[in-house]
PDB file of N, CA and C in Angstrom:
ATOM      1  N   UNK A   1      -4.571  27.798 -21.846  1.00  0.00           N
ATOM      2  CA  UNK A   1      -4.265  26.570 -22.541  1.00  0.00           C
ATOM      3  C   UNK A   1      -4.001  25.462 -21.518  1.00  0.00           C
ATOM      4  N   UNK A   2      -4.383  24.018 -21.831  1.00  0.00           N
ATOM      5  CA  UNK A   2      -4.189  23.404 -21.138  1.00  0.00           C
ATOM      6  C   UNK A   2      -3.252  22.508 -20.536  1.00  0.00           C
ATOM      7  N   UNK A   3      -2.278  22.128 -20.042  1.00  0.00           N
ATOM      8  CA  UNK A   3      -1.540  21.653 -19.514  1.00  0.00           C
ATOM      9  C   UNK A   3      -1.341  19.808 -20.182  1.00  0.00           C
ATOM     10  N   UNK A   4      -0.780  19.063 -20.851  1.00  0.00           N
ATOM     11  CA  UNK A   4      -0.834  17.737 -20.881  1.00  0.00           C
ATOM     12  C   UNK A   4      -1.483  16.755 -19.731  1.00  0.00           C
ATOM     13  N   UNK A   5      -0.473  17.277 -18.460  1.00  0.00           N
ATOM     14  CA  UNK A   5      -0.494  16.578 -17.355  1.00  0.00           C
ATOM     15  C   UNK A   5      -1.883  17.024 -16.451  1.00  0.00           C
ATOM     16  N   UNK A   6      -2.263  18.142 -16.430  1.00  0.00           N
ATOM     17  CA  UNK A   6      -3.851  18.755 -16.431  1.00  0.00           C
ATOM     18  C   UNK A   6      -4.675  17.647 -16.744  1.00  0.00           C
ATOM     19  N   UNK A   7      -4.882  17.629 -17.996  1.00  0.00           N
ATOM     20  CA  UNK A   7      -5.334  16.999 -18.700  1.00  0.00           C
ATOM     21  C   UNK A   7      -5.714  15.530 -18.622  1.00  0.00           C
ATOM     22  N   UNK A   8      -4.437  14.670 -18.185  1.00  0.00           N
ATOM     23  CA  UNK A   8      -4.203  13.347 -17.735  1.00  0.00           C
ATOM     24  C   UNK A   8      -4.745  13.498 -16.527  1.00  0.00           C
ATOM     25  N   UNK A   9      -4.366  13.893 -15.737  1.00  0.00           N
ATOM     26  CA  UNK A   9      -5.155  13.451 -14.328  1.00  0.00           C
ATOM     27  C   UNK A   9      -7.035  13.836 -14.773  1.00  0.00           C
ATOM     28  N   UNK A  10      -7.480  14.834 -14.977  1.00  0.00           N
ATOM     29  CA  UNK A  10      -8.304  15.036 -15.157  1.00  0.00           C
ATOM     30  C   UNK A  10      -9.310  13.613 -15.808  1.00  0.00           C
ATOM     31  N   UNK A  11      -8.778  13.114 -16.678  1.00  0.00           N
ATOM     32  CA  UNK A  11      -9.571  12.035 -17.542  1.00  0.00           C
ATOM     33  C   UNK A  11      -9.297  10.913 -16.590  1.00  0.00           C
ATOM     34  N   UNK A  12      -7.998  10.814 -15.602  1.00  0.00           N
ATOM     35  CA  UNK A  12      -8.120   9.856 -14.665  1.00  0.00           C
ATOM     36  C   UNK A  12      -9.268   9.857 -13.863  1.00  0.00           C
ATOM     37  N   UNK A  13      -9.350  10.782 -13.190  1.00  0.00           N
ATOM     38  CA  UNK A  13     -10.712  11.551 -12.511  1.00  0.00           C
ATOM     39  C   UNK A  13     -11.759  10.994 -12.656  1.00  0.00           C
ATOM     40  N   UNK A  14     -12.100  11.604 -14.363  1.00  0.00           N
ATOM     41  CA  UNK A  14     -13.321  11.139 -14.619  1.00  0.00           C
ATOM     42  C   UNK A  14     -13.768   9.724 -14.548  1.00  0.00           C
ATOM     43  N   UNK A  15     -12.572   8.636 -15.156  1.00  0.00           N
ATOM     44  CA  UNK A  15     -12.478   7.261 -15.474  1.00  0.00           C
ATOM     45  C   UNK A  15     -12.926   6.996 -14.402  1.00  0.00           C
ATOM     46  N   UNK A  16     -12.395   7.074 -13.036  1.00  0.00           N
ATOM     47  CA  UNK A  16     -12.520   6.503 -11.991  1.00  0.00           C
ATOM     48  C   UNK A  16     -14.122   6.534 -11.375  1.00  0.00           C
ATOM     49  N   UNK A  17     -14.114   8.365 -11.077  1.00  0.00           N
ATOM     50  CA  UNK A  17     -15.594   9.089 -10.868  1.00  0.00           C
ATOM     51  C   UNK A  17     -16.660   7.747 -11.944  1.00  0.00           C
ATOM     52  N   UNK A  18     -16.368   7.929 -13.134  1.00  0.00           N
ATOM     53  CA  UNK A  18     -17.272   6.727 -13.879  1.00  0.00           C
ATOM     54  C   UNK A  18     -17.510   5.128 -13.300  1.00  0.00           C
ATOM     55  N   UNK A  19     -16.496   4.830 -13.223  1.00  0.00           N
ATOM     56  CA  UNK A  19     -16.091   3.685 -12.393  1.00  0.00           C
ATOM     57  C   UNK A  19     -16.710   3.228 -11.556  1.00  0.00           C
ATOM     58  N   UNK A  20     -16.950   4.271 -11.019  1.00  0.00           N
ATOM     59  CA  UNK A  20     -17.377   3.598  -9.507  1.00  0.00           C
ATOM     60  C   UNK A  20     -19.558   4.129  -9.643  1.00  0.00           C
ATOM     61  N   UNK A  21     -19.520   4.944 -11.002  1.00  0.00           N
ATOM     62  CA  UNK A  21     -21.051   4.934 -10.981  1.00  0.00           C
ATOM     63  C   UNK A  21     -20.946   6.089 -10.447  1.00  0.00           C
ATOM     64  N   UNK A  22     -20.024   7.209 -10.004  1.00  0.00           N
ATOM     65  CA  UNK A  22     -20.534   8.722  -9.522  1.00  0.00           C
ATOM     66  C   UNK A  22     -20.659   9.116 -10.408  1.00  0.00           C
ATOM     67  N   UNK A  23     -21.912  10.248  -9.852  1.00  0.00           N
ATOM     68  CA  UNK A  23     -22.033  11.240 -11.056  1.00  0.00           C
ATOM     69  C   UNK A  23     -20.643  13.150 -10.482  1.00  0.00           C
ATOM     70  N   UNK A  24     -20.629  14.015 -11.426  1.00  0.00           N
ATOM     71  CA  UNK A  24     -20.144  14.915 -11.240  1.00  0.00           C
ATOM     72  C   UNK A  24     -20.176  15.569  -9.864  1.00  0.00           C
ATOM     73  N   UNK A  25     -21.843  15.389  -9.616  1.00  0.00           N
ATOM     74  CA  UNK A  25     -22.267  16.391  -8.556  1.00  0.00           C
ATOM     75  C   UNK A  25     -22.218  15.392  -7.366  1.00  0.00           C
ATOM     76  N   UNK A  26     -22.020  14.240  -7.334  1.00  0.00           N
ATOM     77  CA  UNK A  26     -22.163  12.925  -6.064  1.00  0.00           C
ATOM     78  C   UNK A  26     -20.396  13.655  -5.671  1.00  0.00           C
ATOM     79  N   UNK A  27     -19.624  13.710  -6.804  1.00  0.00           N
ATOM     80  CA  UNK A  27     -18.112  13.747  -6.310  1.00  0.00           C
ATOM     81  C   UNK A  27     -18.081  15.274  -5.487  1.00  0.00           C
ATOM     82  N   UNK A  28     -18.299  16.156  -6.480  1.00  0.00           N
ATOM     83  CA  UNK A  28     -18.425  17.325  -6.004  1.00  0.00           C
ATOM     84  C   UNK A  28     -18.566  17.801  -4.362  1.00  0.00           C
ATOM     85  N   UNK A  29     -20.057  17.033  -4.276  1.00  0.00           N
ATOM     86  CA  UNK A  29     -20.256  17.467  -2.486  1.00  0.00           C
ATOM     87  C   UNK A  29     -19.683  16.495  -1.653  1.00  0.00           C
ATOM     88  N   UNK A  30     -18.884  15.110  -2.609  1.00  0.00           N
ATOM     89  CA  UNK A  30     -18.183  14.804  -1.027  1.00  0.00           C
ATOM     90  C   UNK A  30     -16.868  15.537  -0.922  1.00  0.00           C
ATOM     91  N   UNK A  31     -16.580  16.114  -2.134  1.00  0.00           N
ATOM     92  CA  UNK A  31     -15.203  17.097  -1.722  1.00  0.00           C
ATOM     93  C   UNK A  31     -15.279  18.354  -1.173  1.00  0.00           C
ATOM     94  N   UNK A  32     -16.283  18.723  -1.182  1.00  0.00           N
ATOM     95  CA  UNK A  32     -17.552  20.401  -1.098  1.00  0.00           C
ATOM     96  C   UNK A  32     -16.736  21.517  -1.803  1.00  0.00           C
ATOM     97  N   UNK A  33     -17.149  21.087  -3.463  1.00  0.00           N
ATOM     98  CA  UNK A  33     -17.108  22.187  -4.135  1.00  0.00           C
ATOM     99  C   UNK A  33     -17.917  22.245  -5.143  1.00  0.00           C
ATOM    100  N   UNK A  34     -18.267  22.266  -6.252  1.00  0.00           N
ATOM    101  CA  UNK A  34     -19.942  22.801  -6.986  1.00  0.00           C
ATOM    102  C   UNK A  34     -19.270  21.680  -8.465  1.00  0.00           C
ATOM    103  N   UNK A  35     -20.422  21.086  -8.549  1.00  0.00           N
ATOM    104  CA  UNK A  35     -20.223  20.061  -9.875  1.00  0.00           C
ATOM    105  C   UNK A  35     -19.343  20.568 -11.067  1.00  0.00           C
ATOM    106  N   UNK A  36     -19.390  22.324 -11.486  1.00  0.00           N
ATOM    107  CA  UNK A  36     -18.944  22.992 -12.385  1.00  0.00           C
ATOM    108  C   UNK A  36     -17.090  22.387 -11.899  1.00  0.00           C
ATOM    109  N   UNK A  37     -16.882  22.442 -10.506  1.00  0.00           N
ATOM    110  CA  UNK A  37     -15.608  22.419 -10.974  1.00  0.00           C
ATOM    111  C   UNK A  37     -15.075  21.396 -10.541  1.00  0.00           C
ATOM    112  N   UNK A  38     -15.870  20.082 -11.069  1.00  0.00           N
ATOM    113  CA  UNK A  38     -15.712  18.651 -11.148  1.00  0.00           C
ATOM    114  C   UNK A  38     -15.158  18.796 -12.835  1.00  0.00           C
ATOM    115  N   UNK A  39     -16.123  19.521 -13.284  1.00  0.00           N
ATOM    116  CA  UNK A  39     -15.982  19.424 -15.241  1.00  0.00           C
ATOM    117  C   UNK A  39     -14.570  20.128 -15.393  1.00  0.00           C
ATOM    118  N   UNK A  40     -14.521  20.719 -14.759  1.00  0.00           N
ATOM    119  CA  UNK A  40     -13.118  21.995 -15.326  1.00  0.00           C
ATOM    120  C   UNK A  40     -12.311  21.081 -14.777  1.00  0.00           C
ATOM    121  N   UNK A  41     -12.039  20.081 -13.457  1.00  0.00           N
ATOM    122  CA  UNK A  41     -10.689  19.597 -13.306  1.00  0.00           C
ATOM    123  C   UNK A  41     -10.705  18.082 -14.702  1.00  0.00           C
ATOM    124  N   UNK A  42     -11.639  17.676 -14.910  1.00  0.00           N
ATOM    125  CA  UNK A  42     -11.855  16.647 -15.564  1.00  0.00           C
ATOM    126  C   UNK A  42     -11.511  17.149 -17.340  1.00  0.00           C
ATOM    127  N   UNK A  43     -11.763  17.811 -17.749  1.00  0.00           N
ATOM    128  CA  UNK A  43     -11.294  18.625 -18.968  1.00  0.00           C
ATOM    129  C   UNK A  43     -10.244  18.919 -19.064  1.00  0.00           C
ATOM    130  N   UNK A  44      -9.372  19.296 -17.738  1.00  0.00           N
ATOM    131  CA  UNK A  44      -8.270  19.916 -17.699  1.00  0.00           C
ATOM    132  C   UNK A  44      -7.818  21.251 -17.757  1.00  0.00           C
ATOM    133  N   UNK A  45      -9.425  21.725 -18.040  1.00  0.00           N
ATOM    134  CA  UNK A  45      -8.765  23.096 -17.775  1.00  0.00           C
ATOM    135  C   UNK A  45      -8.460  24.122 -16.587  1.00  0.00           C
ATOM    136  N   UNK A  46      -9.000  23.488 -15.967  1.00  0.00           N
ATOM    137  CA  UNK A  46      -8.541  24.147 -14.300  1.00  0.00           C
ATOM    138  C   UNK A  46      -7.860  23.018 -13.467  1.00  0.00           C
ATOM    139  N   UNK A  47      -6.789  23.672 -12.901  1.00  0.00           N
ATOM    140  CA  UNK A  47      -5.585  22.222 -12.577  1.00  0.00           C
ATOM    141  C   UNK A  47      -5.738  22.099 -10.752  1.00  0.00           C
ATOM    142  N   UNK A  48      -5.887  20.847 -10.702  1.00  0.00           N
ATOM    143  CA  UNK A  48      -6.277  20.564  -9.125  1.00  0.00           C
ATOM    144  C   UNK A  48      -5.097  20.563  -8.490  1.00  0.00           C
ATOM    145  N   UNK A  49      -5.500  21.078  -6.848  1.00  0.00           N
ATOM    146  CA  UNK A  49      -4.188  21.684  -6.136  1.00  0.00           C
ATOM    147  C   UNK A  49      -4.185  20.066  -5.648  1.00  0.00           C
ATOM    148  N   UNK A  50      -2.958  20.315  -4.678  1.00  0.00           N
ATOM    149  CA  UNK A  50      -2.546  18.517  -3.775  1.00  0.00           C
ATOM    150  C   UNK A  50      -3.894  18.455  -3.008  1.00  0.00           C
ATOM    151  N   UNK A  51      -4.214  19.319  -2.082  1.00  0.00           N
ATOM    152  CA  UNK A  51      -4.858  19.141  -1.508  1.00  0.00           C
ATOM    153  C   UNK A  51      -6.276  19.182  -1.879  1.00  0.00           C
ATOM    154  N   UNK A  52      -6.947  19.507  -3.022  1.00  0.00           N
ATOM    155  CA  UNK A  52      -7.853  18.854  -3.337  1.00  0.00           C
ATOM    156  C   UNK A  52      -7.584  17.412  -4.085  1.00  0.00           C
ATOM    157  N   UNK A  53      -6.907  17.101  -5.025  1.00  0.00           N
ATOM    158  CA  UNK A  53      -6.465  15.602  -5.521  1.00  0.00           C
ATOM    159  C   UNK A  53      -6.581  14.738  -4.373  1.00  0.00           C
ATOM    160  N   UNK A  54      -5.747  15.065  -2.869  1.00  0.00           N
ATOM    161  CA  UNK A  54      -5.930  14.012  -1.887  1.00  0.00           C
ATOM    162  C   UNK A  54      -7.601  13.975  -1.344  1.00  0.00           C
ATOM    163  N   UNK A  55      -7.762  14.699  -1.653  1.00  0.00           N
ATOM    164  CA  UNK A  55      -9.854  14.312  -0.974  1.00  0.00           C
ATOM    165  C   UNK A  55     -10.552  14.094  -2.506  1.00  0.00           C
ATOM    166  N   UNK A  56     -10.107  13.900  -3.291  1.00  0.00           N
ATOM    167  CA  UNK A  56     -10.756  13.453  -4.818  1.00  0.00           C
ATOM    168  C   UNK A  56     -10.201  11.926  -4.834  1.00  0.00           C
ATOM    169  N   UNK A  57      -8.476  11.756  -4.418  1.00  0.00           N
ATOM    170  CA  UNK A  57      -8.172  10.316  -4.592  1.00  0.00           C
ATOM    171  C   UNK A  57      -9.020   9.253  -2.723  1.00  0.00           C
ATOM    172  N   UNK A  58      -9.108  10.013  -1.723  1.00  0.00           N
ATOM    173  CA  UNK A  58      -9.427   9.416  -0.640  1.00  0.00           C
ATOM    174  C   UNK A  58     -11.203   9.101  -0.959  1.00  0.00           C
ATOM    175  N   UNK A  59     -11.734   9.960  -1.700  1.00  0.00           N
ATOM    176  CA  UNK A  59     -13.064   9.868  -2.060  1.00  0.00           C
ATOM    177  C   UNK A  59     -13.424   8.627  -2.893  1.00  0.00           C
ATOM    178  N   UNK A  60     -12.705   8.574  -4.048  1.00  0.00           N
ATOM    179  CA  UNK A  60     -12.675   7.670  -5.188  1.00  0.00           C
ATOM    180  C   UNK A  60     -11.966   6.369  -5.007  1.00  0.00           C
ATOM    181  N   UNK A  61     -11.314   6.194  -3.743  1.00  0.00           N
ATOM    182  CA  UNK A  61     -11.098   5.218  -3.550  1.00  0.00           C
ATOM    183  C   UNK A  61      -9.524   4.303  -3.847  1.00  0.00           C
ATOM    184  N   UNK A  62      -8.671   5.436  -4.070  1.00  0.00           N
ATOM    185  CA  UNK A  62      -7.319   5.672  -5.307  1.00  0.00           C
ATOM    186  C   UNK A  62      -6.279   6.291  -4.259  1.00  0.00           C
ATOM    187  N   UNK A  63      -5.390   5.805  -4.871  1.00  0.00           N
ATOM    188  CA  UNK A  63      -3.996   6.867  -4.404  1.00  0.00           C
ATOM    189  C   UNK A  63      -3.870   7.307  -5.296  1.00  0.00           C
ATOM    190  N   UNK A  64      -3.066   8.942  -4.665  1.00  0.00           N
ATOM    191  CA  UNK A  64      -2.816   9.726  -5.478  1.00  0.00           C
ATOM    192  C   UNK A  64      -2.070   9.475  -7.217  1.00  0.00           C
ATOM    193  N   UNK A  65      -1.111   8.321  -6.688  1.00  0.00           N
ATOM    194  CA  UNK A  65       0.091   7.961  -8.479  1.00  0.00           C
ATOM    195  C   UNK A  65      -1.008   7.790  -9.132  1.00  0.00           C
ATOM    196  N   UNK A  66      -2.548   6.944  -8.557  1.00  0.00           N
ATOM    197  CA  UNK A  66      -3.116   6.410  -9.670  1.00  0.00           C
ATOM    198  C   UNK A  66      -3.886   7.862 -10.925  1.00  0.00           C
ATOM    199  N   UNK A  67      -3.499   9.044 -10.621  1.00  0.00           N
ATOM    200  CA  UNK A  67      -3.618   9.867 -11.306  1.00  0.00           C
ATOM    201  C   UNK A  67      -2.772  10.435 -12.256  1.00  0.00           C
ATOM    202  N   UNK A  68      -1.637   9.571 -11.963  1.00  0.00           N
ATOM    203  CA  UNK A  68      -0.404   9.418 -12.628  1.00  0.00           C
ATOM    204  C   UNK A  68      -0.019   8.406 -13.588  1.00  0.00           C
ATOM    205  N   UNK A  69       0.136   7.207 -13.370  1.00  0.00           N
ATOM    206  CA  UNK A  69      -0.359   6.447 -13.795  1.00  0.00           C
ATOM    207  C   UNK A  69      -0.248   6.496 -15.298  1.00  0.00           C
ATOM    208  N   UNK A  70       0.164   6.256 -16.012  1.00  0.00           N
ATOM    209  CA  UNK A  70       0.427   6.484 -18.171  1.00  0.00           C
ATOM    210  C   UNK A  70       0.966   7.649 -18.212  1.00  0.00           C
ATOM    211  N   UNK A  71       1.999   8.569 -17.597  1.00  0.00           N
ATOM    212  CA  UNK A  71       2.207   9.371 -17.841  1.00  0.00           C
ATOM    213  C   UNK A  71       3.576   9.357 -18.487  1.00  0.00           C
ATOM    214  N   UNK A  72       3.853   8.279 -18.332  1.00  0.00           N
ATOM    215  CA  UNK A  72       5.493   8.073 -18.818  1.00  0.00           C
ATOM    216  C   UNK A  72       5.596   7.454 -20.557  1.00  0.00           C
ATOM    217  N   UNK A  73       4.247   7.068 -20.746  1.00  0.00           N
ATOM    218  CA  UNK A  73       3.845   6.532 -22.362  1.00  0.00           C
ATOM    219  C   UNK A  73       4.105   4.849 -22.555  1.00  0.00           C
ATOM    220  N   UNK A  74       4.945   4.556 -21.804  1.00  0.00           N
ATOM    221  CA  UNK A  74       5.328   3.143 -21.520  1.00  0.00           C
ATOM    222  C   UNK A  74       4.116   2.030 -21.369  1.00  0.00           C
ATOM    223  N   UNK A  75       3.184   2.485 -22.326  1.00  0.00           N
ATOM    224  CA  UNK A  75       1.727   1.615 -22.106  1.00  0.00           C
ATOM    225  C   UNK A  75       1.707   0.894 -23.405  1.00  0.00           C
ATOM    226  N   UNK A  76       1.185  -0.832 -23.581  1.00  0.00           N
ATOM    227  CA  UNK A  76       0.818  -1.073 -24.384  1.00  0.00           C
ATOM    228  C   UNK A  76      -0.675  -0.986 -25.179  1.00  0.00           C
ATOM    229  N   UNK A  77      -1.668  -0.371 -23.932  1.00  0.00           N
ATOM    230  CA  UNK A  77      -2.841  -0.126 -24.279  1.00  0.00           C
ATOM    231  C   UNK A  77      -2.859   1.625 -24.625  1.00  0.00           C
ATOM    232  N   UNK A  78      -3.775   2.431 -25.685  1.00  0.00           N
ATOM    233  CA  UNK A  78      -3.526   3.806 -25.462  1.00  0.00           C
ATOM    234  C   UNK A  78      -3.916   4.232 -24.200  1.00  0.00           C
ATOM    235  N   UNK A  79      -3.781   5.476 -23.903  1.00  0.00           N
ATOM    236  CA  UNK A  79      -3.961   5.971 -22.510  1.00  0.00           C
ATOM    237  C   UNK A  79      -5.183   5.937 -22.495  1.00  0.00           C
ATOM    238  N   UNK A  80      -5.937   6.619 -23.600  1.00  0.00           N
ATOM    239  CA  UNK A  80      -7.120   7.461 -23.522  1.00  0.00           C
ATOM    240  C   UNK A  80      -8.181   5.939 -24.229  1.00  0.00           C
ATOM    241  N   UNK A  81      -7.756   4.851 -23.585  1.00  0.00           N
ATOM    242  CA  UNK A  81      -8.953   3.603 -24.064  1.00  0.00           C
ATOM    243  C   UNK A  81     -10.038   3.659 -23.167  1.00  0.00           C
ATOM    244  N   UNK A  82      -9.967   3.747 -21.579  1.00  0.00           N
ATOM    245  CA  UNK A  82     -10.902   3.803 -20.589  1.00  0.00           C
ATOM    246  C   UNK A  82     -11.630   4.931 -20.875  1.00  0.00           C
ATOM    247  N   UNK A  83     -11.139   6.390 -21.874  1.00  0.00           N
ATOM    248  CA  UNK A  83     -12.050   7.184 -21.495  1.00  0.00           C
ATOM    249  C   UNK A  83     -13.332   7.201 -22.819  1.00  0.00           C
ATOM    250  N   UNK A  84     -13.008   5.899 -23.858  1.00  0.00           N
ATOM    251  CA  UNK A  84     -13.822   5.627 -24.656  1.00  0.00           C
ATOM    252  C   UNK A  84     -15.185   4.989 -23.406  1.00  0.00           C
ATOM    253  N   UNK A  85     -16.599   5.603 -23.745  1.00  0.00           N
ATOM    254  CA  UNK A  85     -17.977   4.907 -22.880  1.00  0.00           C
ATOM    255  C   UNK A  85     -18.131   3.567 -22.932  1.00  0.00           C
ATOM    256  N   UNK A  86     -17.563   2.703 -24.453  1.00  0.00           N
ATOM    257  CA  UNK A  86     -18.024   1.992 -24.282  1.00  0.00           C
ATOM    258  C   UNK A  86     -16.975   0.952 -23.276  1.00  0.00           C
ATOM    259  N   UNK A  87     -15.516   1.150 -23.977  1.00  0.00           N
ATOM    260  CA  UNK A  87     -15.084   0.592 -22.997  1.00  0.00           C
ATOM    261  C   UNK A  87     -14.784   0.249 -21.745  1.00  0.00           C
ATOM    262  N   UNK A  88     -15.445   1.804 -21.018  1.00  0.00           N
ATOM    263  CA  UNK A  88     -15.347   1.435 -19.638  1.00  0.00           C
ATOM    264  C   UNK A  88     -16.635   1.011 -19.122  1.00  0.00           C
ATOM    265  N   UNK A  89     -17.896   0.937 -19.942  1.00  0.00           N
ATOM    266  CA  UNK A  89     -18.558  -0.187 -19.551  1.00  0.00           C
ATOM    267  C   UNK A  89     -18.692  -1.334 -20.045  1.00  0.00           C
ATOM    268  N   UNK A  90     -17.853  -1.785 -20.603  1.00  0.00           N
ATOM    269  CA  UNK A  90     -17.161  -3.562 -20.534  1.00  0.00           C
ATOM    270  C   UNK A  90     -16.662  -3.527 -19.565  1.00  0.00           C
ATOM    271  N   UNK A  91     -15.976  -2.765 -18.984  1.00  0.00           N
ATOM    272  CA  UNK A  91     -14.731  -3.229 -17.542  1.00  0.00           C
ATOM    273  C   UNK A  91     -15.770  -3.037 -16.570  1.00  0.00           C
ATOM    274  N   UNK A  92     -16.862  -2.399 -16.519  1.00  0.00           N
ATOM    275  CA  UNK A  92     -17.433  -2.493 -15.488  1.00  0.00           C
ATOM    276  C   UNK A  92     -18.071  -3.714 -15.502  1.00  0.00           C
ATOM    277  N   UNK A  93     -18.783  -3.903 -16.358  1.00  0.00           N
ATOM    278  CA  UNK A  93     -20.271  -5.263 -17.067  1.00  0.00           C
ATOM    279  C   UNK A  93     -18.889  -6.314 -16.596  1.00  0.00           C
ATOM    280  N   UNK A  94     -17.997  -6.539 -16.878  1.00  0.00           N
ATOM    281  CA  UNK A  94     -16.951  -7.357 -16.650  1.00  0.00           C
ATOM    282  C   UNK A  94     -16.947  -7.796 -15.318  1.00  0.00           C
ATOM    283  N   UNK A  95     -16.467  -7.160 -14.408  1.00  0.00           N
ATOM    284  CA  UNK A  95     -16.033  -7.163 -12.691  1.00  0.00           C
ATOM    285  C   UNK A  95     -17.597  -7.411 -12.203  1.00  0.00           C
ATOM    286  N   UNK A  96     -18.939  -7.119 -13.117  1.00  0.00           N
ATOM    287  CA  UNK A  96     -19.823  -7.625 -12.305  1.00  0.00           C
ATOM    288  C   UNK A  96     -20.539  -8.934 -12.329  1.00  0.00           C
ATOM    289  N   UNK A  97     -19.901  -9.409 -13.361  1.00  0.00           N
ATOM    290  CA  UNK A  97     -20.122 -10.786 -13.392  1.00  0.00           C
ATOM    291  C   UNK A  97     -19.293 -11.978 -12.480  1.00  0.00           C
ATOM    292  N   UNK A  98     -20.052 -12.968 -11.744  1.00  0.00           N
ATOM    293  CA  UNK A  98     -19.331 -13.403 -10.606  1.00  0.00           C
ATOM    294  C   UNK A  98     -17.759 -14.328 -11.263  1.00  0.00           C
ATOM    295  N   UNK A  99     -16.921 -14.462 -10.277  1.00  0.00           N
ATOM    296  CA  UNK A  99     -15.731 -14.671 -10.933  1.00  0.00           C
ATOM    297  C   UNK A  99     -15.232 -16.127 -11.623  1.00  0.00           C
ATOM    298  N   UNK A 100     -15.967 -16.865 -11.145  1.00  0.00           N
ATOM    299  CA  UNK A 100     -15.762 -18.041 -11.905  1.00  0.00           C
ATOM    300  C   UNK A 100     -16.201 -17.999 -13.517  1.00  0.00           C
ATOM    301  N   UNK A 101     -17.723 -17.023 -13.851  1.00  0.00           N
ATOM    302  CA  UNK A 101     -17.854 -16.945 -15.132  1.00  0.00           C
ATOM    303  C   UNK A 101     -17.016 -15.904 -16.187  1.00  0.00           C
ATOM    304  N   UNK A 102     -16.370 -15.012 -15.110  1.00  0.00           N
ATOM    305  CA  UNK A 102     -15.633 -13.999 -15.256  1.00  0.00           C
ATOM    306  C   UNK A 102     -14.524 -14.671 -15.657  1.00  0.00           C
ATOM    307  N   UNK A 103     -13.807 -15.409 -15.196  1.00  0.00           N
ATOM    308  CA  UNK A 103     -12.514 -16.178 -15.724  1.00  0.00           C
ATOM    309  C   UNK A 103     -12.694 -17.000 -16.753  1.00  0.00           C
ATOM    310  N   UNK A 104     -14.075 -17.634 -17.248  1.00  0.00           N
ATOM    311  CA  UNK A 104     -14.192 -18.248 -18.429  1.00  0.00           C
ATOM    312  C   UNK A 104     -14.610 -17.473 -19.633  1.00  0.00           C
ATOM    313  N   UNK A 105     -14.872 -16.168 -19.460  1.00  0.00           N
ATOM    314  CA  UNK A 105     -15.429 -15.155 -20.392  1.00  0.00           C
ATOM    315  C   UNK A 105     -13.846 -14.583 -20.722  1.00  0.00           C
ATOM    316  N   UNK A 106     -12.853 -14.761 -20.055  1.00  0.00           N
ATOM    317  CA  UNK A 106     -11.670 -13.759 -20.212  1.00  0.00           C
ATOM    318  C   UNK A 106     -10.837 -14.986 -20.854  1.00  0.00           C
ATOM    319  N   UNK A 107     -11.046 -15.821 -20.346  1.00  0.00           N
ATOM    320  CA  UNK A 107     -10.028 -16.964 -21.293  1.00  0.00           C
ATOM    321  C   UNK A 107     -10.925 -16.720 -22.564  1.00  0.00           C
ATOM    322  N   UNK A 108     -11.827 -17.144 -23.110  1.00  0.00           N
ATOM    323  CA  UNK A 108     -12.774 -16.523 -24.191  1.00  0.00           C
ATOM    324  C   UNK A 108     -12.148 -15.848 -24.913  1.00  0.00           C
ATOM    325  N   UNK A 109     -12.326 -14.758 -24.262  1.00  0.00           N
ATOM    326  CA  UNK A 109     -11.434 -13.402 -25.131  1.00  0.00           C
ATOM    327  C   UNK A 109      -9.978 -13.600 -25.398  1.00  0.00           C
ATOM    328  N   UNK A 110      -9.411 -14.274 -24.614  1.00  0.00           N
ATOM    329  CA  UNK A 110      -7.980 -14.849 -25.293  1.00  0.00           C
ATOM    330  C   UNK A 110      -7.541 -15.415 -26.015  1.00  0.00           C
ATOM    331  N   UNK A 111      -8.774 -16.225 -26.303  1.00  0.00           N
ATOM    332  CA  UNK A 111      -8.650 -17.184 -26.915  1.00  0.00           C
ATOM    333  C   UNK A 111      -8.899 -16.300 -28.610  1.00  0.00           C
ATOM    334  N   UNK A 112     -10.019 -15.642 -28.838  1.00  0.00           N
ATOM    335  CA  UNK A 112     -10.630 -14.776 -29.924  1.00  0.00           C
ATOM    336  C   UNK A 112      -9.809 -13.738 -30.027  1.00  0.00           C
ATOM    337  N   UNK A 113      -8.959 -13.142 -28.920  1.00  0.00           N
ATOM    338  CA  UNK A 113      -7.840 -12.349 -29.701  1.00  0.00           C
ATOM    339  C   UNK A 113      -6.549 -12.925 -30.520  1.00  0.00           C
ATOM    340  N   UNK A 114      -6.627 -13.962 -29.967  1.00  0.00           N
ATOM    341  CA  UNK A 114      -5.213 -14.475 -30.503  1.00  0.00           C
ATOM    342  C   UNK A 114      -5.737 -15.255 -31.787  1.00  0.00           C
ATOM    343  N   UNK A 115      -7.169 -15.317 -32.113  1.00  0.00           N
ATOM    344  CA  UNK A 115      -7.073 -15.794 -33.344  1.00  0.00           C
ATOM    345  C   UNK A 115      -7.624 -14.791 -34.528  1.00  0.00           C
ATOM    346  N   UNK A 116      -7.729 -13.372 -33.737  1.00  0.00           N
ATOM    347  CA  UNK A 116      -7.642 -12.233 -34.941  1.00  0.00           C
ATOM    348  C   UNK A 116      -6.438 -12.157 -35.743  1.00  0.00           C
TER     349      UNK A 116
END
């Protein structure tokens, strides 16, 4: 059975691994271990030691808390919003648009949330 906190880091993992455009098996061999147990830490069902987390967070570009990170519930967004597809490619489609249009697309959205 799986662990909560398993679990949470795991979908951090993935979010990030997504994030940045890796696939399973890109993460896998820069940590050198076999794509299968990219899926099992990302699922949660097999729980990553420190010392693999530190060559998964040095890989991905992260410190370690950021696998931590919502674990306390103290979030106004749910935890599990980034690990919806579509939303984490808005945040990506987002950051790749240059930043001046990026800041007028986000006032935008401020503007259209606050008048839902």
């Amino acid at each position: 059975m799986k662990h909560p906190v398993d679990a949470h880091v795991g979908r951090k993992i993935r979010h990030q691994r997504w994030m940045m455009g890796m696939t399973q098996q890109q993460l896998a061999e820069k940590v050198g271990i076999k794509f299968q147990q990219v899926q099992k830490y990302e699922t949660g069902m097999n729980r990553v030691s420190a010392s693999r987390l530190w060559e998964i967070a040095e890989t991905l570009g992260v410190t370690i808390g950021f696998f931590f990170d919502g674990m306390d519930g103290e979030r106004s967004v749910p935890s599990n919003v980034m690990a919806d597809k579509e939303a984490a490619e808005l945040v990506r489609s987002y950051y790749a648009i240059p930043e001046a249009q990026r800041r007028r697309l986000f006032d935008l959205a401020k503007v259209l949330s606050e008048a839902a």
